[in-house]
Protein backbone atom coordinates (compact mmCIF):
# COMPACT_ATOMS: atom_id res chain seq x y z
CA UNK A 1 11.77 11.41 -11.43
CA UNK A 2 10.44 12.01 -7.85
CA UNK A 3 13.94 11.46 -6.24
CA UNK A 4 13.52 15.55 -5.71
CA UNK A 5 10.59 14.86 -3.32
CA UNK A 6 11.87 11.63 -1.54
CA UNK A 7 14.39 12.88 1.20
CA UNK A 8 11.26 15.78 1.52
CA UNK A 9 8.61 13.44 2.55
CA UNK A 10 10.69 10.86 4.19
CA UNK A 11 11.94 13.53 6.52
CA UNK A 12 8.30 14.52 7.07
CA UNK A 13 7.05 11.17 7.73
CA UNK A 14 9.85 10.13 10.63
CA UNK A 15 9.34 13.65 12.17
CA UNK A 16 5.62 12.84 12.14
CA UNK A 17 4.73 15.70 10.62
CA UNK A 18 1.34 15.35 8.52
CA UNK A 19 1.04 18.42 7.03
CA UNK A 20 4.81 18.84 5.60
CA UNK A 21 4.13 15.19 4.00
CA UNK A 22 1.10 16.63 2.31
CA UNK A 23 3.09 19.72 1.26
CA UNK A 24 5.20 17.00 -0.64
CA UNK A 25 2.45 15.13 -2.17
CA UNK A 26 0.67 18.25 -3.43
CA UNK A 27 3.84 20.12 -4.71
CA UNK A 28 4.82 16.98 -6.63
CA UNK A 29 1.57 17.09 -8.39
CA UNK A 30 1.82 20.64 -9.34
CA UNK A 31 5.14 20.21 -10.78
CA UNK A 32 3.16 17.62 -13.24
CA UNK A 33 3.88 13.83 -11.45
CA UNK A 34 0.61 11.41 -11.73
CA UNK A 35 -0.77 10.42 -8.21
CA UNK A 36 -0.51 7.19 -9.62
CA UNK A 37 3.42 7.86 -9.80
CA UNK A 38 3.33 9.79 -5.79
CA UNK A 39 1.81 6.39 -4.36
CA UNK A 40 3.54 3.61 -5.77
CA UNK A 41 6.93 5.55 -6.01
CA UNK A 42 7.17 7.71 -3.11
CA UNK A 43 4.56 6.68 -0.63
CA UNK A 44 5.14 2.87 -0.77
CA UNK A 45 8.82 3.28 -0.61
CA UNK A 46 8.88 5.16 2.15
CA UNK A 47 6.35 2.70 4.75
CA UNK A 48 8.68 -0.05 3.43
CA UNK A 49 11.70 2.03 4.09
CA UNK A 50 10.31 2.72 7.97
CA UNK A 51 9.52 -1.45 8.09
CA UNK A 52 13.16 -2.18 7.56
CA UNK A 53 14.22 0.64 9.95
CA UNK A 54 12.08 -1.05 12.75
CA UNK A 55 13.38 -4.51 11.66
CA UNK A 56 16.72 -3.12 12.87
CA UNK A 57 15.32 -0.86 15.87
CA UNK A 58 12.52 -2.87 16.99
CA UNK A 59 12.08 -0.66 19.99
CA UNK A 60 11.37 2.59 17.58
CA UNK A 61 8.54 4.72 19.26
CA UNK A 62 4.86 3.85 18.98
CA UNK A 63 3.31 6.78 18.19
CA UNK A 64 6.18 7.42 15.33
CA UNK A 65 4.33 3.75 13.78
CA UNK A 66 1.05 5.48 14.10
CA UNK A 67 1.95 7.90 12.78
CA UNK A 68 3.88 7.02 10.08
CA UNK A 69 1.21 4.40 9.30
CA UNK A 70 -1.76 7.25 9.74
CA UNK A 71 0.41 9.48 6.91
CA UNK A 72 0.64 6.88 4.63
CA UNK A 73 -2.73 5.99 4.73
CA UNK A 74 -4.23 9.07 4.53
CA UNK A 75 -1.91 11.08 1.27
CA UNK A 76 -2.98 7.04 -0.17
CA UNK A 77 -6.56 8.25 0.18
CA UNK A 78 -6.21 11.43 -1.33
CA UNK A 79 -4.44 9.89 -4.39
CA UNK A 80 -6.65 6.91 -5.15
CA UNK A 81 -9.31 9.48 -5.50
CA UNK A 82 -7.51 11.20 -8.09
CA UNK A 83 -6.03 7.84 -10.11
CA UNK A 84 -7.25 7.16 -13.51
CA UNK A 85 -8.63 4.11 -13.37
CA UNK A 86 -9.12 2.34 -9.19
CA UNK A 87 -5.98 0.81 -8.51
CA UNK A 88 -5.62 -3.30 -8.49
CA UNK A 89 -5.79 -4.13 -4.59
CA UNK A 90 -3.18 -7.06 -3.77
CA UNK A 91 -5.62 -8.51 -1.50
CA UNK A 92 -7.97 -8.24 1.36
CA UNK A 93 -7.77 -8.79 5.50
CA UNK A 94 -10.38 -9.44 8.21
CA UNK A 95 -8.61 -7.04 11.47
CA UNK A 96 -9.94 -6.80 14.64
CA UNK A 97 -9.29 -7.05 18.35
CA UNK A 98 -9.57 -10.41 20.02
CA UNK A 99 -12.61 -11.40 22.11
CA UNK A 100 -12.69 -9.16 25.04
CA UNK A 101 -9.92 -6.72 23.99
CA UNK A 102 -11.04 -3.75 23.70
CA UNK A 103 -7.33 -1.78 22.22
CA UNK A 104 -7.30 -0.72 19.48
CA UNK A 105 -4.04 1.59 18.38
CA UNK A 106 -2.23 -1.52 17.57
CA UNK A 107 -4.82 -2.48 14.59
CA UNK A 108 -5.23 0.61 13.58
CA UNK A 109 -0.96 1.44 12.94
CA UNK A 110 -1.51 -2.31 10.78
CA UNK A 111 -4.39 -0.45 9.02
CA UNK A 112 -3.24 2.51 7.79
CA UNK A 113 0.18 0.37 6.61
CA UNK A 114 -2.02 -1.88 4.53
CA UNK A 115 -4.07 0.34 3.07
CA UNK A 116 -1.10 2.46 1.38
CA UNK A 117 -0.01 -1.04 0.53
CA UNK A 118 -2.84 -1.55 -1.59
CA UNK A 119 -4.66 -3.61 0.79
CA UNK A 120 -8.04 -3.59 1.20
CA UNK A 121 -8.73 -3.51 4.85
CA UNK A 122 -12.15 -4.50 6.51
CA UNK A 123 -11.77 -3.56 10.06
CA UNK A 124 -14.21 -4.97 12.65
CA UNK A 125 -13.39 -3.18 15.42
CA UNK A 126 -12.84 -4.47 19.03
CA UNK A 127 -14.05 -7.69 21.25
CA UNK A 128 -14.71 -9.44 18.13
CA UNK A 129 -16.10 -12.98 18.34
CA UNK A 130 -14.14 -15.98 16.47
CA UNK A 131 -17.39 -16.69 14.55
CA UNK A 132 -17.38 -12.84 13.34
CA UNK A 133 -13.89 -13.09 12.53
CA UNK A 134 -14.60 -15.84 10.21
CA UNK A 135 -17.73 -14.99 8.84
CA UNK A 136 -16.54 -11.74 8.03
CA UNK A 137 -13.66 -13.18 6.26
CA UNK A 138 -15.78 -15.35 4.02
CA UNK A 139 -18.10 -13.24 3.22
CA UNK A 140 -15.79 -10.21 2.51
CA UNK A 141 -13.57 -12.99 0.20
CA UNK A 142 -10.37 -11.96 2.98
CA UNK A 143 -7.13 -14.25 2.21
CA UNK A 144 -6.03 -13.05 5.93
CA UNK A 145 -7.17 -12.61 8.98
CA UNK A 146 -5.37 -10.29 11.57
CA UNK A 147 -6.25 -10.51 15.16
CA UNK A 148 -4.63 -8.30 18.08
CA UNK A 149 -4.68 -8.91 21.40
CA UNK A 150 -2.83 -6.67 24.20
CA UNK A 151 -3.26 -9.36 27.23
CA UNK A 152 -2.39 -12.74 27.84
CA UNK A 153 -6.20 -13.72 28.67
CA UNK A 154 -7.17 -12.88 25.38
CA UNK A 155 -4.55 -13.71 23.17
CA UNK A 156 -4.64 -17.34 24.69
CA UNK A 157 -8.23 -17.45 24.99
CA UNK A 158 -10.54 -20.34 23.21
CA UNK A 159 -13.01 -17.18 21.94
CA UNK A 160 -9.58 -15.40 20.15
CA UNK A 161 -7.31 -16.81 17.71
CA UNK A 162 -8.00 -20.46 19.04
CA UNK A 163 -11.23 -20.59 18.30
CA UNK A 164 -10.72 -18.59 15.03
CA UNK A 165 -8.55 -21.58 13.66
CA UNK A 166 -11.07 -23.70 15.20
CA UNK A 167 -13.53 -22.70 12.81
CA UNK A 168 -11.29 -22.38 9.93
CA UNK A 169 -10.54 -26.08 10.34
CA UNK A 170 -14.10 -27.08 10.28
CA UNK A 171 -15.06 -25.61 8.01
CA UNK A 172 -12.21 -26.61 5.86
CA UNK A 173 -10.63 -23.15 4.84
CA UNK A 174 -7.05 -23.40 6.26
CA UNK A 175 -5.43 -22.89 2.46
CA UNK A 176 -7.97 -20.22 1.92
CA UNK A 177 -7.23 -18.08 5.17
CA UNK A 178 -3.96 -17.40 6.59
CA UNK A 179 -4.32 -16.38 10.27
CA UNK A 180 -1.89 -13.81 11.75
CA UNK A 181 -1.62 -12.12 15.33
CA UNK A 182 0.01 -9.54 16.73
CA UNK A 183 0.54 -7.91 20.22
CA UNK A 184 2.61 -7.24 23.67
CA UNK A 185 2.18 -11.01 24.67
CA UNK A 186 3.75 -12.40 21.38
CA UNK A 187 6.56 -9.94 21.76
CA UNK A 188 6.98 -11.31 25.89
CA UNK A 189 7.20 -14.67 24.28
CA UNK A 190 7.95 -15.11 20.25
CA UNK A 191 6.35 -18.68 20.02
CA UNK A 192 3.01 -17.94 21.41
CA UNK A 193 1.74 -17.23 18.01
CA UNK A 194 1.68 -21.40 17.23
CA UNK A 195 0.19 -22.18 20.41
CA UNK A 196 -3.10 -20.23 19.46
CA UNK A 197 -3.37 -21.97 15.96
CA UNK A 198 -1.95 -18.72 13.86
CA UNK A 199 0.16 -19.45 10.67
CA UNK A 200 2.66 -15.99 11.80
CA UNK A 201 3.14 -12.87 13.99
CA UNK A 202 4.50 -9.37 14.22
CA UNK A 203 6.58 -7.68 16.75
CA UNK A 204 4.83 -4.37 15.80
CA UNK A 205 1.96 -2.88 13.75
CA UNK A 206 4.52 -1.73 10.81
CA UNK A 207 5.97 -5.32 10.74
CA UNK A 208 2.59 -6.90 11.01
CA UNK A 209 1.48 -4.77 7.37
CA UNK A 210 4.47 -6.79 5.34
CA UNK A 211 3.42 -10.45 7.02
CA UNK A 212 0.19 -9.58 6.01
CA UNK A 213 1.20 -8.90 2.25
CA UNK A 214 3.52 -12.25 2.16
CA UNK A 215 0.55 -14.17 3.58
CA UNK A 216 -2.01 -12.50 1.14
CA UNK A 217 0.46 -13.69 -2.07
CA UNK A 218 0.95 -16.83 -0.78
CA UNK A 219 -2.74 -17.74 -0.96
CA UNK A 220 -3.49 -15.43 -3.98
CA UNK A 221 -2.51 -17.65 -7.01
């Protein structure tokens, strides 16, 4: 069993430490474990492990979710390429920044979460239109999509997440595509999120990856 390498890398991970994670990941697979086994046993674990810290210590430092997030995404990389067969993604999500936001750490901590989650993540980058939000997602067959927003203006804007659910009502795909948002003005007031037209929040970029994965089974049948 990998319980030999657990404490290693989870002690790597929450002292940010990159390279000592990677030490982990490549000594387990010297001493024989699959990368298939490394991923979904001691990678996964461990991002879920640092959600339910945050859950209890919301205020946990930023760059410690980036870079706990960046970890897990990257040693994911590195292992898919290496798997026998691809891996069966859970899902898919649409993420971008809102219409004239142009931050970006916040989407990119949700990323790297999602992707060693099994995710598949199309990221569109920043100021991103309602109609490219949309588009994107239908095109790219998304269940979810994630929009961030760091300022009032464009969280509560009729080009962000307003206009995004906007669309998804005409066009009659609110069962298809769950809409989520995340950022400082949600956290300054915890009901915003239903006056912009999204189906749920996150208080943080770690949290936002597991909202994600509930929304993406609840439309996946």
């Amino acid at each position: 069993m990998l319980d030999a390498y657990i404490q290693s890398y989870n002690q790597a991970v929450f002292e940010t430490d990159k390279q000592a994670a990677l030490d982990v990941v490549n000594q387990a697979l010297l001493d024989g474990f699959s990368p298939e086994n490394i991923v979904f046993n001691l990678v996964i674990p461990a991002v879920e492990l640092m959600m339910a810290l945050i859950e209890k210590d919301p205020d946990a430092n930023l760059a410690q979710h980036f870079m706990t997030a960046q970890i897990a995404a990257d040693v994911t990389e590195k292992m898919l390429e290496k798997f026998s067969k691809p891996p069966e993604m859970i899902g898919r999500v649409v993420i971008g920044a809102a219409h004239g936001d142009l931050h970006s750490l916040g989407k990119r901590i949700v990323s790297g979460c999602l992707k060693s989650l099994m995710v598949d993540v199309i990221d569109l980058g920043t100021n991103v239109s309602a109609d490219k939000f949309v588009d994107a997602a239908i095109s790219e067959n998304a269940q979810v999509i994630a929009v961030s927003a760091m300022m009032v203006h464009t969280a509560t804007s009729e080009k962000g997440s307003l206009g995004v659910r906007t669309l998804l009502q005409q066009r009659g795909l609110e069962q298809q595509i769950k809409l989520v948002v995340g950022g400082a003005p949600y956290r300054f007031d915890p009901e915003l999120y239903t006056k912009v037209g999204a189906d749920a929040w996150a208080p943080d970029g770690v949290t936002a990856a597991k909202v994600i994965v509930d929304l993406i089974r609840g439309v996946k049948p």
